[in-house]
Protein backbone atom coordinates (compact mmCIF):
# COMPACT_ATOMS: atom_id res chain seq x y z
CA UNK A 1 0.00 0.00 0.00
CA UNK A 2 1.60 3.82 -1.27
CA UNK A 3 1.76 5.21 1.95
CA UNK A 4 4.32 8.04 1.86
CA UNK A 5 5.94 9.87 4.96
CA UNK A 6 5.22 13.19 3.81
CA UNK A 7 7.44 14.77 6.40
CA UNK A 8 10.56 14.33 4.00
CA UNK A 9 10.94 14.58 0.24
CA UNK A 10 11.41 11.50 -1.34
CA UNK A 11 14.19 11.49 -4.82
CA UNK A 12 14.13 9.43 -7.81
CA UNK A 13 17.19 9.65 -10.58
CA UNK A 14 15.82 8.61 -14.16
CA UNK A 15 19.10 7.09 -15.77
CA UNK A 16 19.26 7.61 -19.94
CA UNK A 17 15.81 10.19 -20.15
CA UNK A 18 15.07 13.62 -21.19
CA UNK A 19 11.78 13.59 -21.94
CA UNK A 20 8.74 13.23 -20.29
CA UNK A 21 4.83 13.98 -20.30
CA UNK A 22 2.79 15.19 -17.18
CA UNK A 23 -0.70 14.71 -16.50
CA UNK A 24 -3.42 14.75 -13.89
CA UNK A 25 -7.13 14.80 -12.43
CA UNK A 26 -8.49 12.66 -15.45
CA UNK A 27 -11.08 11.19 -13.03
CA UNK A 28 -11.65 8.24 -15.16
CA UNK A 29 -15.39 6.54 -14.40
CA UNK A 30 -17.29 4.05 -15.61
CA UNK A 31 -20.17 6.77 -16.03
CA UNK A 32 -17.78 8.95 -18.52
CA UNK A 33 -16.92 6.82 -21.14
CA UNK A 34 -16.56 10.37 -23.20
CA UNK A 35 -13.56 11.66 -21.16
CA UNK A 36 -12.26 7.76 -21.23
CA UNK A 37 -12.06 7.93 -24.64
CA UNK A 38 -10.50 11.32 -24.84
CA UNK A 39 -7.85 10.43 -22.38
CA UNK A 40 -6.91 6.95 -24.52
CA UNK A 41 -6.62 9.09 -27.47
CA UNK A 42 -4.01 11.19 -26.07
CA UNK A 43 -2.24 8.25 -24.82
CA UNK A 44 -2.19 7.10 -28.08
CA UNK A 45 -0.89 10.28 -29.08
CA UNK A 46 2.25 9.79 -26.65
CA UNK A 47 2.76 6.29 -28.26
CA UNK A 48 3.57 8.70 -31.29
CA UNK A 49 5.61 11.41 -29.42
CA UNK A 50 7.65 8.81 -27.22
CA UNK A 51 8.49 10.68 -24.67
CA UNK A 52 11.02 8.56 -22.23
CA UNK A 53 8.68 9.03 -19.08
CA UNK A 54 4.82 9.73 -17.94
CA UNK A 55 3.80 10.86 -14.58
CA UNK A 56 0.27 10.95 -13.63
CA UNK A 57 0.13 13.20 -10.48
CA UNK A 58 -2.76 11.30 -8.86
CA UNK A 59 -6.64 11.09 -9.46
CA UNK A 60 -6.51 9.15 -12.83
CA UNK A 61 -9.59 7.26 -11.09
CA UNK A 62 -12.39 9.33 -9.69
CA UNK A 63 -12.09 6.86 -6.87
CA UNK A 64 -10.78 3.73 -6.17
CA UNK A 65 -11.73 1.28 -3.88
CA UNK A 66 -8.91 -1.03 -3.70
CA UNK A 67 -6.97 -3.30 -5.95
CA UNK A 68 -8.99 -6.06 -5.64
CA UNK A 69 -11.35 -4.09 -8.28
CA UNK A 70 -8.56 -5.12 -10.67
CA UNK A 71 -10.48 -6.93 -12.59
CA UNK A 72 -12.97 -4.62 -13.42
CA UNK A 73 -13.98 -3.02 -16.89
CA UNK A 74 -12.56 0.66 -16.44
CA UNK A 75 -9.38 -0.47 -14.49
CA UNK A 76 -8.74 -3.29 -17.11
CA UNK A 77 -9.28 -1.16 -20.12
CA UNK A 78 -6.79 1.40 -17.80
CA UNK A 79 -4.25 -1.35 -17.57
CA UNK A 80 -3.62 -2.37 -20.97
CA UNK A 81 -3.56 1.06 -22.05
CA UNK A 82 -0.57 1.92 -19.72
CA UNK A 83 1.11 -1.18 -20.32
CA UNK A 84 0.70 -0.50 -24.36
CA UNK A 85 3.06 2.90 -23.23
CA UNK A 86 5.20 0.90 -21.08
CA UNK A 87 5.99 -1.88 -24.34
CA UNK A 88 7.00 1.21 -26.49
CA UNK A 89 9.47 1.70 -23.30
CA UNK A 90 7.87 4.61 -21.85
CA UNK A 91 8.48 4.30 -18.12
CA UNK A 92 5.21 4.90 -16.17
CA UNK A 93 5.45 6.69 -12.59
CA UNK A 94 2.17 7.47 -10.15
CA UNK A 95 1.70 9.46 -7.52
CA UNK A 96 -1.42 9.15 -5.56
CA UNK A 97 -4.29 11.95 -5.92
CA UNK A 98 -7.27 12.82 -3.12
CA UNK A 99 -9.08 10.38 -5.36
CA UNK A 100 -6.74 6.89 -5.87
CA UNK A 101 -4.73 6.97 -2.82
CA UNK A 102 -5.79 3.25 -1.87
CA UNK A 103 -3.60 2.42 -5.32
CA UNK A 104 -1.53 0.11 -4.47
CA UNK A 105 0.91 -2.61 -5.30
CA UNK A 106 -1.60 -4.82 -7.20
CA UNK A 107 -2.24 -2.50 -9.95
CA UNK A 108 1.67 -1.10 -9.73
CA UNK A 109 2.19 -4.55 -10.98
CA UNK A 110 -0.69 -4.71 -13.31
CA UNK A 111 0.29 -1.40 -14.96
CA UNK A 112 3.93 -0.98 -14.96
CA UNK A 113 3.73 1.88 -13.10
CA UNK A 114 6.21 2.84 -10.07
CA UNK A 115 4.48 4.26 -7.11
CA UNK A 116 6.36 6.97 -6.33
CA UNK A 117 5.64 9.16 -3.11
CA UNK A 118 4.36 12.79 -2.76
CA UNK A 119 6.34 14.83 -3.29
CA UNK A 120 9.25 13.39 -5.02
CA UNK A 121 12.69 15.07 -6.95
CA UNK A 122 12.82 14.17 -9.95
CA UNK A 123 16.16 13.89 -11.78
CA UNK A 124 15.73 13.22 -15.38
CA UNK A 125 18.92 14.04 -17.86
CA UNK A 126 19.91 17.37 -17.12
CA UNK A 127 17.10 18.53 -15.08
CA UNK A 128 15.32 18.37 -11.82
CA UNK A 129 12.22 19.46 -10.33
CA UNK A 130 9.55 18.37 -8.23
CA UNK A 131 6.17 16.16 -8.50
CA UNK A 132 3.09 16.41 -5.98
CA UNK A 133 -0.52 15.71 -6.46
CA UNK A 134 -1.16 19.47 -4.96
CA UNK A 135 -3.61 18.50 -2.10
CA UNK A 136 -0.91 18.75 0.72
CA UNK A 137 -0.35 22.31 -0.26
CA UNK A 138 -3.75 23.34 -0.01
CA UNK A 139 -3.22 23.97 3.85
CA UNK A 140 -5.93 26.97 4.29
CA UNK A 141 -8.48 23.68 3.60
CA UNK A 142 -8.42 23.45 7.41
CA UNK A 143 -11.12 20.47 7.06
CA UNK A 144 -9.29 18.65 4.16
CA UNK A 145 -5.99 17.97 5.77
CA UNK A 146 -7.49 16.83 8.82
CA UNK A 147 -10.09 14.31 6.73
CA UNK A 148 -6.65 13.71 4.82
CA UNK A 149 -4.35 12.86 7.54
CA UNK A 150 -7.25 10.35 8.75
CA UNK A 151 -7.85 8.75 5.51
CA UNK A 152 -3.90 8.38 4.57
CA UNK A 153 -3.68 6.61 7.77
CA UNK A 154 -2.44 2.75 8.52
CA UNK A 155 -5.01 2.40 10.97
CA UNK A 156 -7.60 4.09 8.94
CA UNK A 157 -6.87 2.15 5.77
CA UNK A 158 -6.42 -1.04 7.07
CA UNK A 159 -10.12 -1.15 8.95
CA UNK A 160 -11.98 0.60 5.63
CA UNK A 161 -9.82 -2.26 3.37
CA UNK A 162 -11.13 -5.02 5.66
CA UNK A 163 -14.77 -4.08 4.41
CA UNK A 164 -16.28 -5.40 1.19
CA UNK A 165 -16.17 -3.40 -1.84
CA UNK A 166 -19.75 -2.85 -1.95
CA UNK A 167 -19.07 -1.20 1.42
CA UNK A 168 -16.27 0.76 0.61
CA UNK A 169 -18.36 2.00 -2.49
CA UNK A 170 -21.00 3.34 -0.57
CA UNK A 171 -18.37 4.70 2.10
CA UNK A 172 -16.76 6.62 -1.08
CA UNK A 173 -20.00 7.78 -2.35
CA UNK A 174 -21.39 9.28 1.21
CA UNK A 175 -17.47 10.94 1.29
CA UNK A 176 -18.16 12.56 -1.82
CA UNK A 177 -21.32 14.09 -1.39
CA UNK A 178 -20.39 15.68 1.72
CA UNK A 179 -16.97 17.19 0.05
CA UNK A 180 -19.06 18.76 -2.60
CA UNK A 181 -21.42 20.18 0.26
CA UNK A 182 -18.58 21.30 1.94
CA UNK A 183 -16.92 22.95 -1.19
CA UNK A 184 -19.64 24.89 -1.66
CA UNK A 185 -19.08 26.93 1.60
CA UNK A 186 -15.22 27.22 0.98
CA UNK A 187 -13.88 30.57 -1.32
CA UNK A 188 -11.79 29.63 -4.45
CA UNK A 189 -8.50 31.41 -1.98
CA UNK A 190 -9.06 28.64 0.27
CA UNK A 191 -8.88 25.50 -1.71
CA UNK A 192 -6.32 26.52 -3.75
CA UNK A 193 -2.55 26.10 -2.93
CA UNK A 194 -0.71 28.15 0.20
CA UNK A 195 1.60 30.27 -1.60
CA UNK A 196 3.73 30.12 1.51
CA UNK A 197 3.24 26.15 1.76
CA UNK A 198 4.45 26.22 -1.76
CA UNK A 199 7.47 28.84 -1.32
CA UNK A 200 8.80 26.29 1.85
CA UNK A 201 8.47 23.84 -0.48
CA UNK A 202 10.89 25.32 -2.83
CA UNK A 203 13.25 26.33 0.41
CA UNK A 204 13.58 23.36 1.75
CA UNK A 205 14.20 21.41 -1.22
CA UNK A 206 16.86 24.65 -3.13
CA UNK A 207 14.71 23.33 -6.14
CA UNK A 208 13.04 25.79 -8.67
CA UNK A 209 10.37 24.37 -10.43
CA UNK A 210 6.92 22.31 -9.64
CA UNK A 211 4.67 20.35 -11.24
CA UNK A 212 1.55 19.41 -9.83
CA UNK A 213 -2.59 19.12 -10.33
CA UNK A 214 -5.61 19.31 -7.77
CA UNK A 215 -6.66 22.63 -8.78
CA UNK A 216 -8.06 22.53 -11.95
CA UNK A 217 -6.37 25.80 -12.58
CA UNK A 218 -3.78 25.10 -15.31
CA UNK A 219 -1.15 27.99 -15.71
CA UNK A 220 2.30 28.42 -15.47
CA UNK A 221 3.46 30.92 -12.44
CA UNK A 222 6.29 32.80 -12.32
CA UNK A 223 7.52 34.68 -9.49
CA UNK A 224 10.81 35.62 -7.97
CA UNK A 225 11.73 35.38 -4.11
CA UNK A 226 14.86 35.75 -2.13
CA UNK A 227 16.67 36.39 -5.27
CA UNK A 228 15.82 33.03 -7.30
CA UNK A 229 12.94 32.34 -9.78
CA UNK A 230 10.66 29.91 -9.35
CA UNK A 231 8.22 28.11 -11.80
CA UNK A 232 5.33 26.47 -10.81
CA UNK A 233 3.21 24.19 -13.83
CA UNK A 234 0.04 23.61 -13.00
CA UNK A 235 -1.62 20.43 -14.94
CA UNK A 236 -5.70 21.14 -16.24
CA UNK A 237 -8.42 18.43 -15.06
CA UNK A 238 -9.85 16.18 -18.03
CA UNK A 239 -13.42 16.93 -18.89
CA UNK A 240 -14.89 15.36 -22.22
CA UNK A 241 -18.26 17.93 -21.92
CA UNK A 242 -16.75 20.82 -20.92
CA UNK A 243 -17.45 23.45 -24.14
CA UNK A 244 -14.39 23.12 -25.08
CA UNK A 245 -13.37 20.18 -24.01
CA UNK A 246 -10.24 20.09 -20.87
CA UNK A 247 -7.44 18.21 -20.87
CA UNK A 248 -3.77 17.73 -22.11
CA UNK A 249 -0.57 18.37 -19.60
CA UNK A 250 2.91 19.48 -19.72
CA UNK A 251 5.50 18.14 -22.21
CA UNK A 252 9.22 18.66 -21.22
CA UNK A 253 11.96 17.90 -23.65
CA UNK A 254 15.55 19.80 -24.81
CA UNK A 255 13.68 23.08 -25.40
CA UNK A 256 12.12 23.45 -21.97
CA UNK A 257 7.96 22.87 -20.72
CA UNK A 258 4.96 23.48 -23.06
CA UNK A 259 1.93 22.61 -22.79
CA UNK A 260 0.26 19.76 -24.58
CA UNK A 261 -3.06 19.80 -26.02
CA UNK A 262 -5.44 17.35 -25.53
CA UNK A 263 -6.42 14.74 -28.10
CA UNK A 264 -9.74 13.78 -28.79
């Protein structure tokens, strides 16, 4: 089970890469095959692109229940789809959203992607940054951290695991009806990220540049502090009936991050 110590910042070095793609927040469901479809298109696209790596910076499910739902429709059609990218030799990385956090070994192994925690330093080639789903830096979301810090729990996880999956389902359905009551009484300010969370994060790590999701407020921010520029990508959410539609990521190669489009 992915269950980071978020008190530290974990590294990975990505030996013989200098390319990689970045996405997040597709909230795949069975209900949406639209957005499914949209999303498998653009993988298909990165099949053509090759880049050496893909990160997907959490909530490519809009839940999940466990990995013993492996054998589902959505997560199968999931699987072979990353493990298409992973036969081209695109290496697959995850790091858990608010959404899939109980991802775990089982579909790691299913996938061929590595787990990697939240955040993480990335070295790939020449350059390094970091990776983070977002939601830890959302700390004016007083209510969120503390249903967080229950839910990313051993003791939590284990006891809501132990339940069936019909349980679990209707435990995930009650938790998401009262997180879209709640969101309705929180201001845009407050569930978006801590620009002081986010400026310690650059501190502590002497990194410059971020990549991350949970917003759904793609943009690229630039700002200076102490002397030393820092970037901060933010990746869109994937909506197939949004007019038009949302999705895509960031693409970084030789000549720097860009944006990529989404593919329908």
């Amino acid at each position: 089970m992915p269950l980071a110590d978020e008190r530290t910042v974990n590294s990975v070095v990505i030996h013989n890469a200098s390319s990689a793609a970045f996405v997040s927040d597709i909230h795949l469901s069975s209900d949406d095959p639209e957005t499914e479809a949209m999303f498998f298109g653009f993988l298909r696209s990165l099949g053509r692109r090759r880049p050496d790596c893909l990160f997907i910076l959490g909530d490519l499910f809009e839940y999940w229940a466990g990995d013993d739902g492996l054998d589902e429709p959505l997560a199968a059609r999931v699987i072979e789809q990353l493990r298409l990218l992973g036969a081209m030799g695109i290496a697959l990385y995850f790091v858990a959203g608010n959404r899939d956090f109980l991802i775990g070994g089982g579909f790691a192994r299913a996938s061929g992607v590595s787990i990697l925690a939240d955040p993480t330093l990335v070295e790939l080639g020449t350059r390094t940054f970091l990776i983070s789903h977002g939601d830890t830096l959302c700390t004016d979301d007083r209510s969120y951290q503390e249903f967080r810090a229950m839910v990313r729990s051993p003791r939590w996880q284990k006891a809501f695991l132990a339940k069936s999956l019909s349980e679990r389902r209707e435990l995930i359905g009650q938790f998401r009806n009262a997180s879209d009551l709640a969101k309705k009484d929180k201001s845009h300010v407050i569930m978006d990220v801590n620009e002081h969370a986010v400026m310690e994060l650059f501190r502590s790590t002497n990194q410059a540049v971020l990549i991350h999701g949970h917003t759904h407020r793609p943009a690229c921010h630039d700002f200076e502090v102490d002397g030393f520029t820092y970037e901060r990508w933010v990746l869109p959410d994937w909506d197939a009936h949004a007019a038009p539609p949302r999705g895509g990521g960031v693409y970084l190669d030789a000549t720097g991050f860009v944006s990529l489009a989404v593919v329908a």
